[in-house]
N, C-alpha and C. Protein backbone atom coordinates (compact mmCIF):
# COMPACT_ATOMS: atom_id res chain seq x y z
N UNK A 1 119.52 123.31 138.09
CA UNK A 1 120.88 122.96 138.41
C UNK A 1 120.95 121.47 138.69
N UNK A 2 121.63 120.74 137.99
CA UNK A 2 121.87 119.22 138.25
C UNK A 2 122.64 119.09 139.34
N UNK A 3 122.65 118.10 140.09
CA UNK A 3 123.60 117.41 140.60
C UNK A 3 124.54 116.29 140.24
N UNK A 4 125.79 116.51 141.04
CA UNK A 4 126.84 115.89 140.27
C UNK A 4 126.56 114.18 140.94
N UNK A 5 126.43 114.26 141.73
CA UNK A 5 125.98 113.12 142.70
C UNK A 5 125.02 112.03 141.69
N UNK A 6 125.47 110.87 141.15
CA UNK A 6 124.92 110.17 140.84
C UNK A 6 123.85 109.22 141.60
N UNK A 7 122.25 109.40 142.21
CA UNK A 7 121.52 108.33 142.63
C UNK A 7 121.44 107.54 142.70
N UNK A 8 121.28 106.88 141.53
CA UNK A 8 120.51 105.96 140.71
C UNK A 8 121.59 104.73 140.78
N UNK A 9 123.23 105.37 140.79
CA UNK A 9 124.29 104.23 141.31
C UNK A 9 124.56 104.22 142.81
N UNK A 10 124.13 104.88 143.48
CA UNK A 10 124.17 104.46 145.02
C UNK A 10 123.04 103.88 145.29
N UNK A 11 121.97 104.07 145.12
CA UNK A 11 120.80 103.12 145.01
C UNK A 11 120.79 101.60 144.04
N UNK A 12 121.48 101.16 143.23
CA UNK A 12 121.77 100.13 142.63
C UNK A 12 123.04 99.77 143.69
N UNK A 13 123.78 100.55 143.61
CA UNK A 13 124.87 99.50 145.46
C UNK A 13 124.38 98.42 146.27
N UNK A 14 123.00 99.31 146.55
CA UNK A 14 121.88 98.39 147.86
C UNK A 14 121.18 97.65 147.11
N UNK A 15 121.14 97.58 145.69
CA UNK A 15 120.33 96.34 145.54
C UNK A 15 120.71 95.44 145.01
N UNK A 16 120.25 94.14 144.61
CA UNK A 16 121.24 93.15 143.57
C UNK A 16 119.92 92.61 142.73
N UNK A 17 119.83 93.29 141.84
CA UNK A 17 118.80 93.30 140.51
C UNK A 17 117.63 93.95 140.87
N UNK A 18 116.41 93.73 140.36
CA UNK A 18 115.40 94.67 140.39
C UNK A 18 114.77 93.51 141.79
N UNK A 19 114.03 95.11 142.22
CA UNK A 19 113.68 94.62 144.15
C UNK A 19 112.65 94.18 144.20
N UNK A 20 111.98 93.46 145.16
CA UNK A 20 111.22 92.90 145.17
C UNK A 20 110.12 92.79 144.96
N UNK A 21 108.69 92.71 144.56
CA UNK A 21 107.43 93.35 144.75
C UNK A 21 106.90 94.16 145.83
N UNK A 22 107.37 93.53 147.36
CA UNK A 22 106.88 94.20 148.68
C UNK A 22 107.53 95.49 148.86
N UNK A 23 108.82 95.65 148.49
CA UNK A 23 109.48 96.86 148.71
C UNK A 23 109.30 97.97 147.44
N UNK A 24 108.96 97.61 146.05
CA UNK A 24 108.70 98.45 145.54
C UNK A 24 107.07 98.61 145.50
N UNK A 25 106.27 97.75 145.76
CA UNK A 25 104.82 98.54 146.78
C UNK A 25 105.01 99.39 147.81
N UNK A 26 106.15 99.14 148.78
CA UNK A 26 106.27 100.01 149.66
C UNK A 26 106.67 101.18 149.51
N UNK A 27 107.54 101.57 148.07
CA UNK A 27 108.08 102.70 147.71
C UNK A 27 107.39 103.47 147.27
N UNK A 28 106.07 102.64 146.09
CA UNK A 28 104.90 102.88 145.72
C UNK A 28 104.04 104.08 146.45
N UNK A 29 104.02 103.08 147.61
CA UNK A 29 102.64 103.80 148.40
C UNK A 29 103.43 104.86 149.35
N UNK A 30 104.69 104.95 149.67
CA UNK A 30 104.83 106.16 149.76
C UNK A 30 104.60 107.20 149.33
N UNK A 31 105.37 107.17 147.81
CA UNK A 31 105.05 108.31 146.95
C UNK A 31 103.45 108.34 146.72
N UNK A 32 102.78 107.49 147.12
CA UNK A 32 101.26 108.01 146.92
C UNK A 32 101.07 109.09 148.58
N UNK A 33 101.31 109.08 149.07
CA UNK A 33 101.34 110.11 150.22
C UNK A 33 101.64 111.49 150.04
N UNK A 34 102.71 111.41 148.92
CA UNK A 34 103.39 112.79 148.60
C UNK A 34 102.14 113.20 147.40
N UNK A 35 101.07 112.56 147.12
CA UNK A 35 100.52 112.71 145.83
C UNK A 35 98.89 113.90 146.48
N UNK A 36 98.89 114.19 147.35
CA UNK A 36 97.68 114.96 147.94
C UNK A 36 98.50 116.46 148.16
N UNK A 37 97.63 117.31 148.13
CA UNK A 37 97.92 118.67 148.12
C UNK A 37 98.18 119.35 149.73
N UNK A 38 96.84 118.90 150.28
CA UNK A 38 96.71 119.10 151.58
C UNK A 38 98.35 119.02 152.69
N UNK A 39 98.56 117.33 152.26
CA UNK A 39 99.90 117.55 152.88
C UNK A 39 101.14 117.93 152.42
N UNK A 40 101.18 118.06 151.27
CA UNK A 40 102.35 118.55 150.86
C UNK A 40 102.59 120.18 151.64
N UNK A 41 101.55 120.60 151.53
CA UNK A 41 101.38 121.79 152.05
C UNK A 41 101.89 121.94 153.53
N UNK A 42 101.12 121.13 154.04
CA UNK A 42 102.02 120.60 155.74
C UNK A 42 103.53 120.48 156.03
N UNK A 43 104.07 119.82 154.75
CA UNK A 43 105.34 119.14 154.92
C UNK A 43 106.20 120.59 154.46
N UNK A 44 105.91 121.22 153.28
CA UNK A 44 106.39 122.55 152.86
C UNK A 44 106.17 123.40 154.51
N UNK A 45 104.95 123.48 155.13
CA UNK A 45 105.50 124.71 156.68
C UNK A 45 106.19 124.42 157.32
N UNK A 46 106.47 122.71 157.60
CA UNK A 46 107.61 122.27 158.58
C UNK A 46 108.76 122.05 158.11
N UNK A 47 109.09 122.72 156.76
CA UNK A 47 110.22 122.50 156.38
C UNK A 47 111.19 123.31 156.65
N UNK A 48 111.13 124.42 157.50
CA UNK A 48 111.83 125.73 157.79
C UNK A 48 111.65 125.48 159.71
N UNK A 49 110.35 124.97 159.69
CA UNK A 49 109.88 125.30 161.36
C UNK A 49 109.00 124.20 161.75
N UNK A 50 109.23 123.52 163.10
CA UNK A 50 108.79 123.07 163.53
C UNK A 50 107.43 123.81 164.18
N UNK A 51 106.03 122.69 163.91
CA UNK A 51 105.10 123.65 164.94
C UNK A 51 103.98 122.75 164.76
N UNK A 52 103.00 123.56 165.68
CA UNK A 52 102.14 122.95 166.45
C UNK A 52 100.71 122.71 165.71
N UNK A 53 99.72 121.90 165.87
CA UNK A 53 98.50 121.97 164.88
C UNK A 53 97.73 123.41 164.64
N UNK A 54 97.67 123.84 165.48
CA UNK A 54 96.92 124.95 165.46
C UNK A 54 97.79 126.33 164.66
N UNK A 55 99.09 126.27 165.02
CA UNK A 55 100.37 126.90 163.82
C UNK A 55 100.18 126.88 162.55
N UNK A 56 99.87 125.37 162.54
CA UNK A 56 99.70 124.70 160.57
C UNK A 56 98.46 125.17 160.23
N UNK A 57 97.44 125.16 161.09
CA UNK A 57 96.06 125.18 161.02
C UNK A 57 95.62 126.65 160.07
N UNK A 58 96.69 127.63 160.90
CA UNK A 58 96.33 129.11 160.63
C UNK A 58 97.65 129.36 159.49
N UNK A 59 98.79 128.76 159.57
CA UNK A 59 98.99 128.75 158.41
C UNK A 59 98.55 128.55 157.16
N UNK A 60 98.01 127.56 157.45
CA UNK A 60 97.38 126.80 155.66
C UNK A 60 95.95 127.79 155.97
N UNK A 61 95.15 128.29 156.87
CA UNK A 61 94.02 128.94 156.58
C UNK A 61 92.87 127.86 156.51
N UNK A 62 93.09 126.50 157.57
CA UNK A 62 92.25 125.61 157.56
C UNK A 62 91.96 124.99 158.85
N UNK A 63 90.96 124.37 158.92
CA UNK A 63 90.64 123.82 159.77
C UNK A 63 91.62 122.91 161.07
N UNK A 64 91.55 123.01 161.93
CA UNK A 64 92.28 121.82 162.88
C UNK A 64 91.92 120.45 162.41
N UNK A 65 90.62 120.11 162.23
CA UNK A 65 90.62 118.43 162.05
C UNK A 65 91.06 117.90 160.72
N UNK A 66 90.79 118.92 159.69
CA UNK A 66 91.58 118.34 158.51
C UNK A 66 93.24 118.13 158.79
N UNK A 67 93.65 119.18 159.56
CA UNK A 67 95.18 119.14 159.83
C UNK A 67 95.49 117.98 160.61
N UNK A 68 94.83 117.46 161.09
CA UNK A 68 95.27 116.53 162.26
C UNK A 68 95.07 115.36 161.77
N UNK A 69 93.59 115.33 160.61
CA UNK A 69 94.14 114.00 160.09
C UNK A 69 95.02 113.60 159.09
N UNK A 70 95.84 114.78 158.36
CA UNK A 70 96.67 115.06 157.65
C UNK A 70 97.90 114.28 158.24
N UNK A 71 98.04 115.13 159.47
CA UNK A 71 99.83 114.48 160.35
C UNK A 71 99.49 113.16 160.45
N UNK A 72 97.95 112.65 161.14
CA UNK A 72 98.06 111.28 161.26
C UNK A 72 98.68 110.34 160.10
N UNK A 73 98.40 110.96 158.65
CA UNK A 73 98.94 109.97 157.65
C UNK A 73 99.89 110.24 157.51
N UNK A 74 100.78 111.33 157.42
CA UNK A 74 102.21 111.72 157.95
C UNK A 74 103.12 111.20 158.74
N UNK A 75 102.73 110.99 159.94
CA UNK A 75 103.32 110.53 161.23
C UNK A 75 103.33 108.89 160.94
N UNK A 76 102.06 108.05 160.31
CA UNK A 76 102.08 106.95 159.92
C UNK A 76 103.40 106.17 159.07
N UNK A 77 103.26 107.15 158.01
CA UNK A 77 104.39 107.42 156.84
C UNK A 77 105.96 107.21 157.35
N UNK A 78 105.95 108.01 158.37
CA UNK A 78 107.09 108.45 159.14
C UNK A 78 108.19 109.60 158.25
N UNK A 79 107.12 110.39 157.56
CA UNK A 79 107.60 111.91 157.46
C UNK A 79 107.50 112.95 158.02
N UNK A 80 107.08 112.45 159.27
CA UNK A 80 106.81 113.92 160.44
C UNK A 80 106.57 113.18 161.53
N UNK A 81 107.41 113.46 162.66
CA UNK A 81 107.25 113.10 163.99
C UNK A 81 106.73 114.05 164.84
N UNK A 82 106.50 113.99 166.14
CA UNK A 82 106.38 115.27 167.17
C UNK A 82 107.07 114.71 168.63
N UNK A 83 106.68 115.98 169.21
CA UNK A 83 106.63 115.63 170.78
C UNK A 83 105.83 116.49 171.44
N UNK A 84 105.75 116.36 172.95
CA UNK A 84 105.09 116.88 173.68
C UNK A 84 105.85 118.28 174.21
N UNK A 85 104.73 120.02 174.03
CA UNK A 85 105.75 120.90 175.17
C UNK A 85 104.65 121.32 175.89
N UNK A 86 104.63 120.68 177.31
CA UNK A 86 103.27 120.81 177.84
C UNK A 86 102.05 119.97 177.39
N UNK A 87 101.25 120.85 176.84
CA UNK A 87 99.54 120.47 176.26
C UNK A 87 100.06 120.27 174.46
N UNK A 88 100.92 120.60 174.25
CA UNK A 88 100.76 121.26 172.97
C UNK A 88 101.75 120.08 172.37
N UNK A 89 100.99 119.56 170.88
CA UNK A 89 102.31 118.40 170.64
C UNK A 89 102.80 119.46 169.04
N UNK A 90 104.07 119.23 168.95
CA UNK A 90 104.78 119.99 168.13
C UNK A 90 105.31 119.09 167.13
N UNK A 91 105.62 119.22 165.67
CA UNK A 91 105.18 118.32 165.02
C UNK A 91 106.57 118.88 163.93
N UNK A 92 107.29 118.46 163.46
CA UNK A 92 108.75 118.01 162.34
C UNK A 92 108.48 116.91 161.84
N UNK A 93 109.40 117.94 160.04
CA UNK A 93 109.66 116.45 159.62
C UNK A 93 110.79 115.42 159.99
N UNK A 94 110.13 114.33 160.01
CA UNK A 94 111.30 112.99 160.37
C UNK A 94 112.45 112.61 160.62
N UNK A 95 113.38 113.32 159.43
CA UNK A 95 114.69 113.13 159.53
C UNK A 95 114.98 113.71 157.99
N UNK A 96 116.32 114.02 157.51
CA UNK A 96 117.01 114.31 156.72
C UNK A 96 116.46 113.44 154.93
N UNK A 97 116.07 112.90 155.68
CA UNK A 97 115.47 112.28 153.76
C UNK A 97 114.36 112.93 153.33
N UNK A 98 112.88 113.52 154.32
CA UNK A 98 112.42 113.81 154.21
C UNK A 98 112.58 115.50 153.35
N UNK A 99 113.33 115.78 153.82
CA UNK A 99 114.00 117.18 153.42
C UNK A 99 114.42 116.93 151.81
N UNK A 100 115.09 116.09 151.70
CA UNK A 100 116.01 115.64 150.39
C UNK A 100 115.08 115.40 149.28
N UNK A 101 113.60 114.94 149.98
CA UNK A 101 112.68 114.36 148.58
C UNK A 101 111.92 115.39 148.33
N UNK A 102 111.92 116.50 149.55
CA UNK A 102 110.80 117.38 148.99
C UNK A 102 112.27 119.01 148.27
N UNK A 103 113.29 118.52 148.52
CA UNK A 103 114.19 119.39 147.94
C UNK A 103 113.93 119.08 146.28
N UNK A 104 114.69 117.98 146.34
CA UNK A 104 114.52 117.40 144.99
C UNK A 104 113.16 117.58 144.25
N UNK A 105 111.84 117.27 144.67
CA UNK A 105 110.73 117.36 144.01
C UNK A 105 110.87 119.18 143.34
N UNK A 106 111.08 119.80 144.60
CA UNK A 106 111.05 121.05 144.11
C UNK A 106 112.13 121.59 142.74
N UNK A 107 113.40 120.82 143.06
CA UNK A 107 114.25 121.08 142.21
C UNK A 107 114.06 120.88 141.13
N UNK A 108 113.58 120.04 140.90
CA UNK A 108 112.86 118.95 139.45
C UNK A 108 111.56 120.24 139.02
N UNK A 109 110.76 120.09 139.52
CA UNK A 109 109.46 120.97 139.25
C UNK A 109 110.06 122.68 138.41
N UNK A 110 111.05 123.39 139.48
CA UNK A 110 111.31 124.06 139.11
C UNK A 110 112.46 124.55 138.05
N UNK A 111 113.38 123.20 137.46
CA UNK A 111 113.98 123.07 136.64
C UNK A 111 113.14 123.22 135.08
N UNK A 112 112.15 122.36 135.39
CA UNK A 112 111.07 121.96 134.64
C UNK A 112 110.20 122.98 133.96
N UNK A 113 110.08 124.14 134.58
CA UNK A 113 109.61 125.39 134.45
C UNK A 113 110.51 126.07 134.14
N UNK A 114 111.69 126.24 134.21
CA UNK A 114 112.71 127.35 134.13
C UNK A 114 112.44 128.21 134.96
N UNK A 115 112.45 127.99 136.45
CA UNK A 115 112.82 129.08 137.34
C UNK A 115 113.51 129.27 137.98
């Protein structure tokens, strides 16, 4: 299903010709973040629910320290924040864009396939 919503001209709004080197490295190396399995996987459990390492841990069927250094490049990124409840830090994604790129990825993927 397409969207009617044109991108590509609200994103040309904010810019005035092609952007700079630093910012499209920066766009770059984002999408290299989204390019590992491990976290995508992370970002797909918190996309319904917020939760805790040990939540993700037994979700994904893996270890705590791989998970934790997972959020660290996450949290770096600033596609997943947390906070504290008690002992336990609880861990979402970021904000509303985050949602939008992994909507879209999916939308795309699964257009792509016919499903």
């Amino acid at each position: 299903m397409k969207c009617d919503h044109d991108h590509a001209k609200d994103m040309l709004k904010h810019l005035d010709g092609m952007p700079d080197d630093v910012l499209l490295c920066d766009v770059s190396d984002l999408f290299k973040v989204f390019g590992d399995t491990t976290r995508m996987k992370i970002l797909f459990a918190l996309y319904k629910n917020e939760m805790s390492v040990n939540a993700i841990s037994d979700c994904l069927g893996m270890q705590q320290s791989a998970i934790s250094h997972q959020l660290k490049i996450l949290k770096d990124n600033n596609l997943v924040g947390n906070r504290r409840e008690g002992k336990t830090m609880i861990y979402f994604l970021s904000d509303d864009h985050v949602y939008q790129i992994l909507a879209q990825g999916f939308e795309h993927i699964m257009e792509e396939h016919d499903l």
